[in-house]
C-alpha atoms as a PDB file:
ATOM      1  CA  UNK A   1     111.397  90.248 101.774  1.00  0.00           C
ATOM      2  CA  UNK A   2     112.572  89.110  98.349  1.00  0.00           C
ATOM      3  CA  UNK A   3     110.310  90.525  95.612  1.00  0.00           C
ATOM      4  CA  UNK A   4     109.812  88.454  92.264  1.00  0.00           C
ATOM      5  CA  UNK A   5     108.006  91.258  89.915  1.00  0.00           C
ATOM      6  CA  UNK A   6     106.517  90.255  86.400  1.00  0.00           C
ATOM      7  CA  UNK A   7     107.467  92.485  83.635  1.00  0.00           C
ATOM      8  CA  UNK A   8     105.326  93.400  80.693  1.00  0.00           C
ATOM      9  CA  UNK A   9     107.704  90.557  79.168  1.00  0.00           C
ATOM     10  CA  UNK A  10     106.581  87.564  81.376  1.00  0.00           C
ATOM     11  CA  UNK A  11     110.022  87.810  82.999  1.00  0.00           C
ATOM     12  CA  UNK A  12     110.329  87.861  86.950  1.00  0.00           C
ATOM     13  CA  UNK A  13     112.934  90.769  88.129  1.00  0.00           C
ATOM     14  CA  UNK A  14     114.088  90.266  91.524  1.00  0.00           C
ATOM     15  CA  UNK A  15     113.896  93.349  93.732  1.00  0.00           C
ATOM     16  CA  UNK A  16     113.495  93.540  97.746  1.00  0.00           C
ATOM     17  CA  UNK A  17     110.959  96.093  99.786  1.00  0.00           C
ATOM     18  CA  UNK A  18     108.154  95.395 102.025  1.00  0.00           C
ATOM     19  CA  UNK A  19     105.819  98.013 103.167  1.00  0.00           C
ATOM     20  CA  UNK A  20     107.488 100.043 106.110  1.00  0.00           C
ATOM     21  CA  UNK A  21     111.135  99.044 104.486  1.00  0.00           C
ATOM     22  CA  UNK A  22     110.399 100.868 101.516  1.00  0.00           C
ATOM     23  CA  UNK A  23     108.842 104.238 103.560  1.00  0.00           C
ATOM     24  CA  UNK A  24     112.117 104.226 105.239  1.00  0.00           C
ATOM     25  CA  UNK A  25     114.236 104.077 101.647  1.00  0.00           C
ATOM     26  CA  UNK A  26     112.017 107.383 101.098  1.00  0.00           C
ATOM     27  CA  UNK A  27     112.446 109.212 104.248  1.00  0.00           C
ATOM     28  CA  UNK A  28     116.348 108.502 103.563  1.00  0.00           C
ATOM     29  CA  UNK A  29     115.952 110.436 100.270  1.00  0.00           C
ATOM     30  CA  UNK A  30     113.794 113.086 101.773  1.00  0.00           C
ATOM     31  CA  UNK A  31     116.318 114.109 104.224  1.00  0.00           C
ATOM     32  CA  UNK A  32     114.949 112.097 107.121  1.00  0.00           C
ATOM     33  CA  UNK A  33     117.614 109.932 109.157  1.00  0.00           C
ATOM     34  CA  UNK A  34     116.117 106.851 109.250  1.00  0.00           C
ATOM     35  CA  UNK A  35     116.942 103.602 110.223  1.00  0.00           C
ATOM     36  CA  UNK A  36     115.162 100.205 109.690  1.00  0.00           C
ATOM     37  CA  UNK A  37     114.320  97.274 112.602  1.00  0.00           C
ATOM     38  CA  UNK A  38     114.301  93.624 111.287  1.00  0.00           C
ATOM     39  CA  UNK A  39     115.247  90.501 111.408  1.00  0.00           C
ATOM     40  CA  UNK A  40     117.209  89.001 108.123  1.00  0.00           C
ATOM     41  CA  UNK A  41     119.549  85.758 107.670  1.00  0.00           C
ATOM     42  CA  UNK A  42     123.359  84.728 107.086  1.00  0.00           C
ATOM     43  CA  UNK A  43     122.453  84.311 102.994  1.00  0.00           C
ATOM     44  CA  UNK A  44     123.451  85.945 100.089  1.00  0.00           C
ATOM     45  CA  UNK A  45     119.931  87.645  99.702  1.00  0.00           C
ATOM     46  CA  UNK A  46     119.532  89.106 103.294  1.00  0.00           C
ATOM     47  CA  UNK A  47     122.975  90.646 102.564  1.00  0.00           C
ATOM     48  CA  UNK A  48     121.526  92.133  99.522  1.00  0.00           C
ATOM     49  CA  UNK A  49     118.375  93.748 101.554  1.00  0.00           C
ATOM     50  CA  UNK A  50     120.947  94.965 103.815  1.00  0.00           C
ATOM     51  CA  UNK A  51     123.295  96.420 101.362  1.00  0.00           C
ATOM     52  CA  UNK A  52     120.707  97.938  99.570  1.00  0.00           C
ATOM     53  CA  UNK A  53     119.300  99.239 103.026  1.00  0.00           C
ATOM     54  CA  UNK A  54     123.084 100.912 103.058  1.00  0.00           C
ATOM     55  CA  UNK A  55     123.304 101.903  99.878  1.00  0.00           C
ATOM     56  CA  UNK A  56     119.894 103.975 100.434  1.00  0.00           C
ATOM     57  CA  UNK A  57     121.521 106.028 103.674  1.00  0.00           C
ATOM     58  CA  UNK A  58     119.162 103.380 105.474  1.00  0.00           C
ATOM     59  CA  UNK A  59     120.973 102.819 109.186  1.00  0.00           C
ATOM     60  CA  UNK A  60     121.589  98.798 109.660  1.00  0.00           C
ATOM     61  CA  UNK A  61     122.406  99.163 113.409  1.00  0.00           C
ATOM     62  CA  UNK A  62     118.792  97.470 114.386  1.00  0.00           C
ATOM     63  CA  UNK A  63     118.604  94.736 111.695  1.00  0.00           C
ATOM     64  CA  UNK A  64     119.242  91.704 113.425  1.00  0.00           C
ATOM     65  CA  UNK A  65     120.841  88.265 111.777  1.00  0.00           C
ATOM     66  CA  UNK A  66     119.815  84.360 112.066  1.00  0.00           C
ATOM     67  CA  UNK A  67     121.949  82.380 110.921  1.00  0.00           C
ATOM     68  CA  UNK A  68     120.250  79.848 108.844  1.00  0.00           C
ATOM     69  CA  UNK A  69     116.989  81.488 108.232  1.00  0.00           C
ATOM     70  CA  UNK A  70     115.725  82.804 104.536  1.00  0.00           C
ATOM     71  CA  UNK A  71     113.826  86.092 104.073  1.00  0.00           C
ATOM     72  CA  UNK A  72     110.210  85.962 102.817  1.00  0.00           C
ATOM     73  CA  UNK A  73     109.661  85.802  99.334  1.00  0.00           C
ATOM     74  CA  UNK A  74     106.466  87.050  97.478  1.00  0.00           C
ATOM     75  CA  UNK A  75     105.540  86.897  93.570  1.00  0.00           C
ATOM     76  CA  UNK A  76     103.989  90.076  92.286  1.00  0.00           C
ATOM     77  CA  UNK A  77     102.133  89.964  89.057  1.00  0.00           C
ATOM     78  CA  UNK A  78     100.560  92.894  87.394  1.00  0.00           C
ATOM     79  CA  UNK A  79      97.348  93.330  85.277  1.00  0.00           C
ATOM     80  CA  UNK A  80      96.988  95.140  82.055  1.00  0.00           C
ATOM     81  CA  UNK A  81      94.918  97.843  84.500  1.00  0.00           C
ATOM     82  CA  UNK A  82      97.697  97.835  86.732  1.00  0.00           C
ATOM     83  CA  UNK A  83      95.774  95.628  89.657  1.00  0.00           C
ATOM     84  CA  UNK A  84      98.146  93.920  91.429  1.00  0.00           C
ATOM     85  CA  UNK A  85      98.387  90.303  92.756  1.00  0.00           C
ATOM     86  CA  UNK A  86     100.776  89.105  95.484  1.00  0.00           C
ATOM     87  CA  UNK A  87     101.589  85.863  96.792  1.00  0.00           C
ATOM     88  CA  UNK A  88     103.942  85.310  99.699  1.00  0.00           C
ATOM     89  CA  UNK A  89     105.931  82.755 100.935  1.00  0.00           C
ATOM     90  CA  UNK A  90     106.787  84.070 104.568  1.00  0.00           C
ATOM     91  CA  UNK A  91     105.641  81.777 107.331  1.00  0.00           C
ATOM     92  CA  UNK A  92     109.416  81.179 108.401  1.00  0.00           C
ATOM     93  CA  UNK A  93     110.131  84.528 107.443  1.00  0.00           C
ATOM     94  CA  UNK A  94     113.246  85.964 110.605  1.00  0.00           C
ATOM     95  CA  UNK A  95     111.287  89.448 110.831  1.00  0.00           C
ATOM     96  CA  UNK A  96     108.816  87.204 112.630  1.00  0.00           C
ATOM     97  CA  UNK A  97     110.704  86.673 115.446  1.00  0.00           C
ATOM     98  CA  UNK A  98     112.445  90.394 116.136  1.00  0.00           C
ATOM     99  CA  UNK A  99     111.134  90.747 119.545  1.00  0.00           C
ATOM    100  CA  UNK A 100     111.768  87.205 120.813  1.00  0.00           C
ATOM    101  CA  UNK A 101     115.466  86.338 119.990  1.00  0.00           C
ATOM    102  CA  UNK A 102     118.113  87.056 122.499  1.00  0.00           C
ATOM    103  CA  UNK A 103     119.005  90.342 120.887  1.00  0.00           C
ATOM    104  CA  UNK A 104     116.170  91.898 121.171  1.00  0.00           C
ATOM    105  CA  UNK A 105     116.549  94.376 124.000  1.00  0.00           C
ATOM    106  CA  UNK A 106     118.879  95.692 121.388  1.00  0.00           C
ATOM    107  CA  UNK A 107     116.308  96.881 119.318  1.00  0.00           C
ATOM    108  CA  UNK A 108     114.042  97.937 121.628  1.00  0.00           C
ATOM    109  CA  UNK A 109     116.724 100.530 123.005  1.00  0.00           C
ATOM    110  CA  UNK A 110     116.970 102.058 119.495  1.00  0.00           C
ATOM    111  CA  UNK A 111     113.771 102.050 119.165  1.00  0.00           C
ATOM    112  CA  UNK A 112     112.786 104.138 122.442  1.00  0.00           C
ATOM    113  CA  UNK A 113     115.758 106.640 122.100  1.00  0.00           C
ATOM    114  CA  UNK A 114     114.335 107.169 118.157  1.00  0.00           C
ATOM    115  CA  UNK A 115     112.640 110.975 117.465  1.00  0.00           C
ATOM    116  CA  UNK A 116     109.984 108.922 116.118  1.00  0.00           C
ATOM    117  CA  UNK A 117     109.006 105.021 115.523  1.00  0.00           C
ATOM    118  CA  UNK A 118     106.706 104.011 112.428  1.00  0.00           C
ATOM    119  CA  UNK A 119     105.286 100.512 111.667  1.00  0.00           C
ATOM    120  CA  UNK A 120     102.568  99.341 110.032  1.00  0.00           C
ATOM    121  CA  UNK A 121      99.846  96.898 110.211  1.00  0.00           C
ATOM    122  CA  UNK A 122     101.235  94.239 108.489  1.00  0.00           C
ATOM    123  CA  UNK A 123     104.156  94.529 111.439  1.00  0.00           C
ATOM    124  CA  UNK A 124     101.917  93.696 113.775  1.00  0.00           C
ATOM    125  CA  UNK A 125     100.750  90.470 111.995  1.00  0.00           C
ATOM    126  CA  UNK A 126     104.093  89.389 111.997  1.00  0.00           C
ATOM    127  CA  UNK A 127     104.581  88.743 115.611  1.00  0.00           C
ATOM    128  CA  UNK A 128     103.615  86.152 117.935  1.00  0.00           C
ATOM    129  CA  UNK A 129     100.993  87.510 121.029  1.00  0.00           C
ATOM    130  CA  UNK A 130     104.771  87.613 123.219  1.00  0.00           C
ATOM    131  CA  UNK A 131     106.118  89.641 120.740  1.00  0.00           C
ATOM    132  CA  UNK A 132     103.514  92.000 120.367  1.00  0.00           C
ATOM    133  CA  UNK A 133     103.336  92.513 123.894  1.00  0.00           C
ATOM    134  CA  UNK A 134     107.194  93.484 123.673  1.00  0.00           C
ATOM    135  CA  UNK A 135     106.637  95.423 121.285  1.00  0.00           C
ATOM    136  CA  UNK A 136     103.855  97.477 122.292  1.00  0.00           C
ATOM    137  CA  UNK A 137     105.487  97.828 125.900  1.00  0.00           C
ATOM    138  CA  UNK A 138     108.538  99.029 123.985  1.00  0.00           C
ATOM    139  CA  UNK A 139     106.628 101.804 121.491  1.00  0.00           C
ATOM    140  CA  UNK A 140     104.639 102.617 125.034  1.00  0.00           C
ATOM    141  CA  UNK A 141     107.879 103.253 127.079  1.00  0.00           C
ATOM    142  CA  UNK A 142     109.553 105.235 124.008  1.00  0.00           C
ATOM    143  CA  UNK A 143     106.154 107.373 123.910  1.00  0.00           C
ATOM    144  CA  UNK A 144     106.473 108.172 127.629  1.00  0.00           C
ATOM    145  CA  UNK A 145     110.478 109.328 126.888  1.00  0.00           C
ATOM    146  CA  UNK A 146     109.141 111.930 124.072  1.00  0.00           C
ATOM    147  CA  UNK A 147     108.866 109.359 120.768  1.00  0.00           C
ATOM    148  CA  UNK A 148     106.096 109.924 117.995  1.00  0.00           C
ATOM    149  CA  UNK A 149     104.527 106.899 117.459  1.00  0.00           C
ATOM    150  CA  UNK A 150     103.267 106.611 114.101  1.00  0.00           C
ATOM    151  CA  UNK A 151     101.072 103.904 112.754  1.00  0.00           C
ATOM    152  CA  UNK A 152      99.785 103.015 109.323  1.00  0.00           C
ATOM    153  CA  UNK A 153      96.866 100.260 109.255  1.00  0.00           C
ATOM    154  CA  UNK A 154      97.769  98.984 106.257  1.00  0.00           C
ATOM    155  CA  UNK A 155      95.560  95.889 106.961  1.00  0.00           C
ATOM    156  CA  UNK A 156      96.151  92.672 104.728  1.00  0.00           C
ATOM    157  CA  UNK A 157      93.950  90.032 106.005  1.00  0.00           C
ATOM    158  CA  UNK A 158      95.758  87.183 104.592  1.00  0.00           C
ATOM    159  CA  UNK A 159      98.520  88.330 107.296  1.00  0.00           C
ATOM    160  CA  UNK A 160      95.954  87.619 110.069  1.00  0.00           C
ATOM    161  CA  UNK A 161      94.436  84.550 108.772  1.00  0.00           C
ATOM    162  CA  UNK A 162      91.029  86.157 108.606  1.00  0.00           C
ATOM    163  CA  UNK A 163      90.875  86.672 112.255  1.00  0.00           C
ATOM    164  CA  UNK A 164      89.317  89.897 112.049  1.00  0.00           C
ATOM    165  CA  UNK A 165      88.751  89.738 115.990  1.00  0.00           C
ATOM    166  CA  UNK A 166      92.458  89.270 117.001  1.00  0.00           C
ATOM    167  CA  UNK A 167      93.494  92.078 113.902  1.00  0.00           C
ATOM    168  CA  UNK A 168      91.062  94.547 115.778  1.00  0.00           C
ATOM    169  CA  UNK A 169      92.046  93.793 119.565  1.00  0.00           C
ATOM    170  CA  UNK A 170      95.337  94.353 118.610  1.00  0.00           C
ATOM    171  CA  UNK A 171      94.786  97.171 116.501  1.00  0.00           C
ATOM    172  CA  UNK A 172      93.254  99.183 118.840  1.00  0.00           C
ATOM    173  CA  UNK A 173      96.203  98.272 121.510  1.00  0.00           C
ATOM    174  CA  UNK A 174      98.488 100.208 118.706  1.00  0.00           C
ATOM    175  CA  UNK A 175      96.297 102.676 117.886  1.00  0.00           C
ATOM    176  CA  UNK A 176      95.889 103.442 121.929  1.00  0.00           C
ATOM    177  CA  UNK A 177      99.883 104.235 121.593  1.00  0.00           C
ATOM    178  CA  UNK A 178      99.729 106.448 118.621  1.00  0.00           C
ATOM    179  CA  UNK A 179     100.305 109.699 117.965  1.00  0.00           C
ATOM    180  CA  UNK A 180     100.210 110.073 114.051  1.00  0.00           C
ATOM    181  CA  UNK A 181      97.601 107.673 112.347  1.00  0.00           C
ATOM    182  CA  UNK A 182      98.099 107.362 108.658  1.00  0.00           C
ATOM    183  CA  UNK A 183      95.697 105.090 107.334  1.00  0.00           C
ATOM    184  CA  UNK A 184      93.797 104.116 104.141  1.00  0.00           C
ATOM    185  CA  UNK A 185      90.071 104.526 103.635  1.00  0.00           C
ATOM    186  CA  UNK A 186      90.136 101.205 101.744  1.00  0.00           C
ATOM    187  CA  UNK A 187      91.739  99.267 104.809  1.00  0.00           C
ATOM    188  CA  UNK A 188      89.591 101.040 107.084  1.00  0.00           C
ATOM    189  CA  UNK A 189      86.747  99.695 105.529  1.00  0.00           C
ATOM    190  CA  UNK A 190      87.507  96.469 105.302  1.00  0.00           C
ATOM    191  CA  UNK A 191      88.765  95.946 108.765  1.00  0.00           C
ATOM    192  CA  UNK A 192      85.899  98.311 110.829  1.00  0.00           C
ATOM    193  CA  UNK A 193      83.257  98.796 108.345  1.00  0.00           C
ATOM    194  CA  UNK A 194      84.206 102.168 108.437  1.00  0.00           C
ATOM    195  CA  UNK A 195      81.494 104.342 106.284  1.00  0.00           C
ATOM    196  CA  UNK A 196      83.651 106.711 105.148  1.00  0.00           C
ATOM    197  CA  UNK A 197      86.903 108.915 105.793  1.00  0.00           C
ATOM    198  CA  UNK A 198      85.088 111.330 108.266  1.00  0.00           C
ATOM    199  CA  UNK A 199      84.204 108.173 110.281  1.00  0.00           C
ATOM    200  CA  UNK A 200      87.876 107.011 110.312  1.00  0.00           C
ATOM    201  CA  UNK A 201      88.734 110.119 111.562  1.00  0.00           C
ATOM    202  CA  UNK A 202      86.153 110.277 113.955  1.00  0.00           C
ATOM    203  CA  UNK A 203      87.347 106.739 115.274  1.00  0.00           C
ATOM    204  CA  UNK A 204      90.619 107.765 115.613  1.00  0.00           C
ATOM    205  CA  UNK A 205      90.067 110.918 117.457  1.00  0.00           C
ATOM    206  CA  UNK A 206      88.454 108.342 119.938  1.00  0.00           C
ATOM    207  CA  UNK A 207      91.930 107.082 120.613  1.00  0.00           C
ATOM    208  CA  UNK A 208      92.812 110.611 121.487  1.00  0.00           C
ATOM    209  CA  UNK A 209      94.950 110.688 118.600  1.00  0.00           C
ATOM    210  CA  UNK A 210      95.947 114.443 117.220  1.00  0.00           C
ATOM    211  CA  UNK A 211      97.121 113.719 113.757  1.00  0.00           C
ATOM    212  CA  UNK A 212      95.375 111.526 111.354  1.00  0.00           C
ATOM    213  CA  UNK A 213      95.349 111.451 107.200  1.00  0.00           C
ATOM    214  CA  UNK A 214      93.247 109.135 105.931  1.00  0.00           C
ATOM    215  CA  UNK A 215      94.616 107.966 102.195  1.00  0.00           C
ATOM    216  CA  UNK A 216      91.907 107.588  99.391  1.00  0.00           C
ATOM    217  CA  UNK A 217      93.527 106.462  96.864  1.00  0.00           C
ATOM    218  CA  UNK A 218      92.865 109.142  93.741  1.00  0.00           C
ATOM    219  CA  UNK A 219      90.543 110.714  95.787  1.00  0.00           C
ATOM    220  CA  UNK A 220      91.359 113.543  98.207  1.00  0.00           C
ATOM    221  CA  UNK A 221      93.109 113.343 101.580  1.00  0.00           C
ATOM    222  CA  UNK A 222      91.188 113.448 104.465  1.00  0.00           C
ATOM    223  CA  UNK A 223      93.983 115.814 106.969  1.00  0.00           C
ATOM    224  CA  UNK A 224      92.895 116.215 110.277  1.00  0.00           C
ATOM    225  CA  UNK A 225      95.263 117.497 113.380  1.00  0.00           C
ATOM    226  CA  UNK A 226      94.511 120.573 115.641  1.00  0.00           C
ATOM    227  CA  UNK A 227      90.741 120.569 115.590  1.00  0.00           C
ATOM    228  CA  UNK A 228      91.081 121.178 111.948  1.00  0.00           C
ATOM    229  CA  UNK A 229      89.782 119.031 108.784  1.00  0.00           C
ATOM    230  CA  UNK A 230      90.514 119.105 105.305  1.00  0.00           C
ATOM    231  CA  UNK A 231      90.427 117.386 102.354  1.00  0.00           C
ATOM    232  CA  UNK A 232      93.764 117.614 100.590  1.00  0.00           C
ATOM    233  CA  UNK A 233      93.284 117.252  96.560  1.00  0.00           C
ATOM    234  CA  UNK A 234      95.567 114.629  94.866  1.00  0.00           C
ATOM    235  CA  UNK A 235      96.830 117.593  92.111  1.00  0.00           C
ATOM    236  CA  UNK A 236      97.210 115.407  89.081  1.00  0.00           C
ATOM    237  CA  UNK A 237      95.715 111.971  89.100  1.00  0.00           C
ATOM    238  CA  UNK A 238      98.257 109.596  87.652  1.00  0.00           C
ATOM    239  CA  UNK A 239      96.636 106.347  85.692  1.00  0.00           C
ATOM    240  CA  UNK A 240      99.721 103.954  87.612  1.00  0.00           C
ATOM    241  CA  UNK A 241     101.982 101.791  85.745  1.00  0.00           C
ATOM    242  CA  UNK A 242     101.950  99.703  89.175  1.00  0.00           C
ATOM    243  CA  UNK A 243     100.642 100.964  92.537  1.00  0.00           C
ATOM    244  CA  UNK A 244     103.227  99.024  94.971  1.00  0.00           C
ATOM    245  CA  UNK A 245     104.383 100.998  97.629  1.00  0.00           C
ATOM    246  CA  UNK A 246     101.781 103.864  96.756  1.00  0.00           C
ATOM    247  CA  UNK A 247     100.808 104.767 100.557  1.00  0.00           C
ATOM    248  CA  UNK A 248     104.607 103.539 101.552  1.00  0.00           C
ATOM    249  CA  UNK A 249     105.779 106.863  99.585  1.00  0.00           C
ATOM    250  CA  UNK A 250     102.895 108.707 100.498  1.00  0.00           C
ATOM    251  CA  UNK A 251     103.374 107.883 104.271  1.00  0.00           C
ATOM    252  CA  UNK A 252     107.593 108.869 103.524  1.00  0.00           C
ATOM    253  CA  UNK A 253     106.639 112.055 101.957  1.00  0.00           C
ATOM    254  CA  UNK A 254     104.014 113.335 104.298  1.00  0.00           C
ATOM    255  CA  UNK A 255     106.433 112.442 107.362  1.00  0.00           C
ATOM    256  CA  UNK A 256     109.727 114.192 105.716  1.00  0.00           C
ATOM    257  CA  UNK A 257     108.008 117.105 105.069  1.00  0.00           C
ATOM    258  CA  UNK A 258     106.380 117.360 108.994  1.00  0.00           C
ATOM    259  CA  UNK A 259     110.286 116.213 110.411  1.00  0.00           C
ATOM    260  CA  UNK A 260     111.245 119.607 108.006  1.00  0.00           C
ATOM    261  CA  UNK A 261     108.468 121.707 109.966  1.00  0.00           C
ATOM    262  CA  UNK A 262     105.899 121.700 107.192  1.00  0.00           C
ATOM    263  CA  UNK A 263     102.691 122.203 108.380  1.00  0.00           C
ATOM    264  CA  UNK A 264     100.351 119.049 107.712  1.00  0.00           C
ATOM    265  CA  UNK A 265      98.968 120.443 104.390  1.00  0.00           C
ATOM    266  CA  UNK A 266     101.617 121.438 102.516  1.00  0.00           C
ATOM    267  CA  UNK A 267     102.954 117.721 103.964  1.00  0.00           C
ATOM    268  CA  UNK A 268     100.155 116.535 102.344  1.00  0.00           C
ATOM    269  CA  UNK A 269     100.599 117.764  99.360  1.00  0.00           C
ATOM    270  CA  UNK A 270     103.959 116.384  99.133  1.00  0.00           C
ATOM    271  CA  UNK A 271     102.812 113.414  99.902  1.00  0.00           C
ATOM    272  CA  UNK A 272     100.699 113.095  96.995  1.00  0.00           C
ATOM    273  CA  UNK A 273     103.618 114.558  95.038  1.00  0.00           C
ATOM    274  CA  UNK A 274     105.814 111.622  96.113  1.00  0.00           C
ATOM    275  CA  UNK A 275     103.313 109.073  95.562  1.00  0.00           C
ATOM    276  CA  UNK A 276     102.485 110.137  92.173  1.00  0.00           C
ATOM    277  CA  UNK A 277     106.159 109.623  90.855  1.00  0.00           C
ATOM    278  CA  UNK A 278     106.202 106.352  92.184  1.00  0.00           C
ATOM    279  CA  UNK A 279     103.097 104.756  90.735  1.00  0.00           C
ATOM    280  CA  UNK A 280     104.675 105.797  87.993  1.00  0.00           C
ATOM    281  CA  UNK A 281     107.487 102.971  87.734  1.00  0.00           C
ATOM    282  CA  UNK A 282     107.236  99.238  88.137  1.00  0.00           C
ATOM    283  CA  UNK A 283     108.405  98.263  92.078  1.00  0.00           C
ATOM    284  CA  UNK A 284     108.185  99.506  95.359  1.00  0.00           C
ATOM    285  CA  UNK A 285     111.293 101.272  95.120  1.00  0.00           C
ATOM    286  CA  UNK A 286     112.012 103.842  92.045  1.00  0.00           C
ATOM    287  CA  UNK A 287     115.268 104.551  90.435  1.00  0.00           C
ATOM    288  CA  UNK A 288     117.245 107.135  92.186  1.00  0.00           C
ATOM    289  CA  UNK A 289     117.551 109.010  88.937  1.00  0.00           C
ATOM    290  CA  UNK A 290     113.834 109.643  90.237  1.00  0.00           C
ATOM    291  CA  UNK A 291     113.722 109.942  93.195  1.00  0.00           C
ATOM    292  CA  UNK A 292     113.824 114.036  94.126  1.00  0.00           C
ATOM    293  CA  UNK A 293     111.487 114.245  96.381  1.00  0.00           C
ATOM    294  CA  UNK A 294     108.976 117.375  96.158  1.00  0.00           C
END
């Protein structure tokens, strides 16, 4: 979507991201080859997402166009503490409607001859109950063929209306698909009343999943994947400029570093490294002139 950002000025700076577009703009810089599947418009500022999408070694191959249709738009303001405060204009948003236009067997074949498929929690809010059945038939026949399946809560219940009940039934439909489970302790909560990260874990492992981190914000990383748990330290806690897209890098760095044959600690730890830079600068998406990733 469109992002409106309020600078220490009072002035709005236009930007674009959302949460798994912005993972894949970091898994392009760490090395990954990643591509992004979504739906944008014929206008002037779905050709930016998309250029910038290209510009970022992003692949455009699965981004599909309506003519007629505007992305979403959402208004970010920032507190003195760094809190954040979004609101979003993106009933009509096209990335609603990915599975159910004509084109959409399109994107289903890239998805299920990908190495690996992430999306988020927020995706799955997006779609209508046909589209979510596409799509989870889709991640579920790409699973079968060999494709990770990797899926990050990231609950927002304004996405869902406040229907906790339909958020959880169809949660637990993605989570039966998954293979690496990257969620936040903070979402967790929320959503399953979760007590703490050891419970998350333990929930997950229910699914039969074998790789979970569980993101606590400052706090340590919960790591848990052959039998083994640990907590994973942040190394320097950062007081943020802005937290956008905090768990988006973290999610980017810890999956880079595991597609590179790191072991999930040291991924870990480069997750946090990532993370840390970003929270750093104003936006989901950091300047390139800092973007190494670690």
């Amino acid at each position: 979507m469109i992002e409106l950002t309020r600078g220490p000025d009072g002035r709005l700076a236009q930007s674009c991201g959302g949460d798994v577009f912005n993972t894949a703009v970091y898994l392009a810089r760490g090395g990954a080859n990643a591509a992004f599947a979504s739906v944008l418009g014929d206008d002037p500022y779905s050709d930016g997402i998309a250029a910038l999408a290209g510009v970022e070694g992003v692949a455009t191959d699965l981004i599909l166009r309506t003519p007629g249709r505007l992305p979403g738009l959402a208004i970010v303001e920032t507190d003195p503490r760094s809190a954040r405060s979004v609101h979003f204009w993106n009933d009509t948003a096209p990335a609603r409607d990915l599975f159910e236009l004509p084109d959409w067997g399109v994107v289903a074949e890239g998805l299920v001859s990908a190495g690996m498929v992430y999306f988020s929690g927020i995706t799955l809010s997006l779609y209508s109950n046909i589209g979510l059945g596409r799509f989870l038939a889709t991640i579920e026949m790409a699973r079968k063929g060999g494709t990770r399946i990797v899926f990050d809560g990231n609950f927002r219940p304004h996405g869902w209306r406040g229907d906790l009940g339909r958020a959880r039934a169809v949660f637990i439909e993605a989570l039966k698909r998954t293979d690496i489970a990257l969620p936040t302790y903070d979402d967790e909560a929320v959503l399953w009343g979760d007590p703490s990260p050891e419970a998350t874990v333990e929930r997950m492992q229910a699914f039969g999943i074998g790789e979970v981190v569980v993101k606590n914000g400052p706090n340590s990383a919960l790591v848990m994947a052959g039998g083994q748990r640990e907590f994973v330290p942040v190394p320097e806690v950062v007081a943020p400029v802005d937290a956008t897209a905090a768990g988006d890098s973290f999610n980017a760095g810890y999956l880079a570093a595991r597609l590179k044959g790191d072991t999930v600690i040291p991924a870990a730890g480069a997750a946090h490294a990532l993370a840390s830079q970003v929270i750093r600068h104003r936006g989901g998406i950091m300047p390139r002139a800092n973007a190494a990733m670690h």
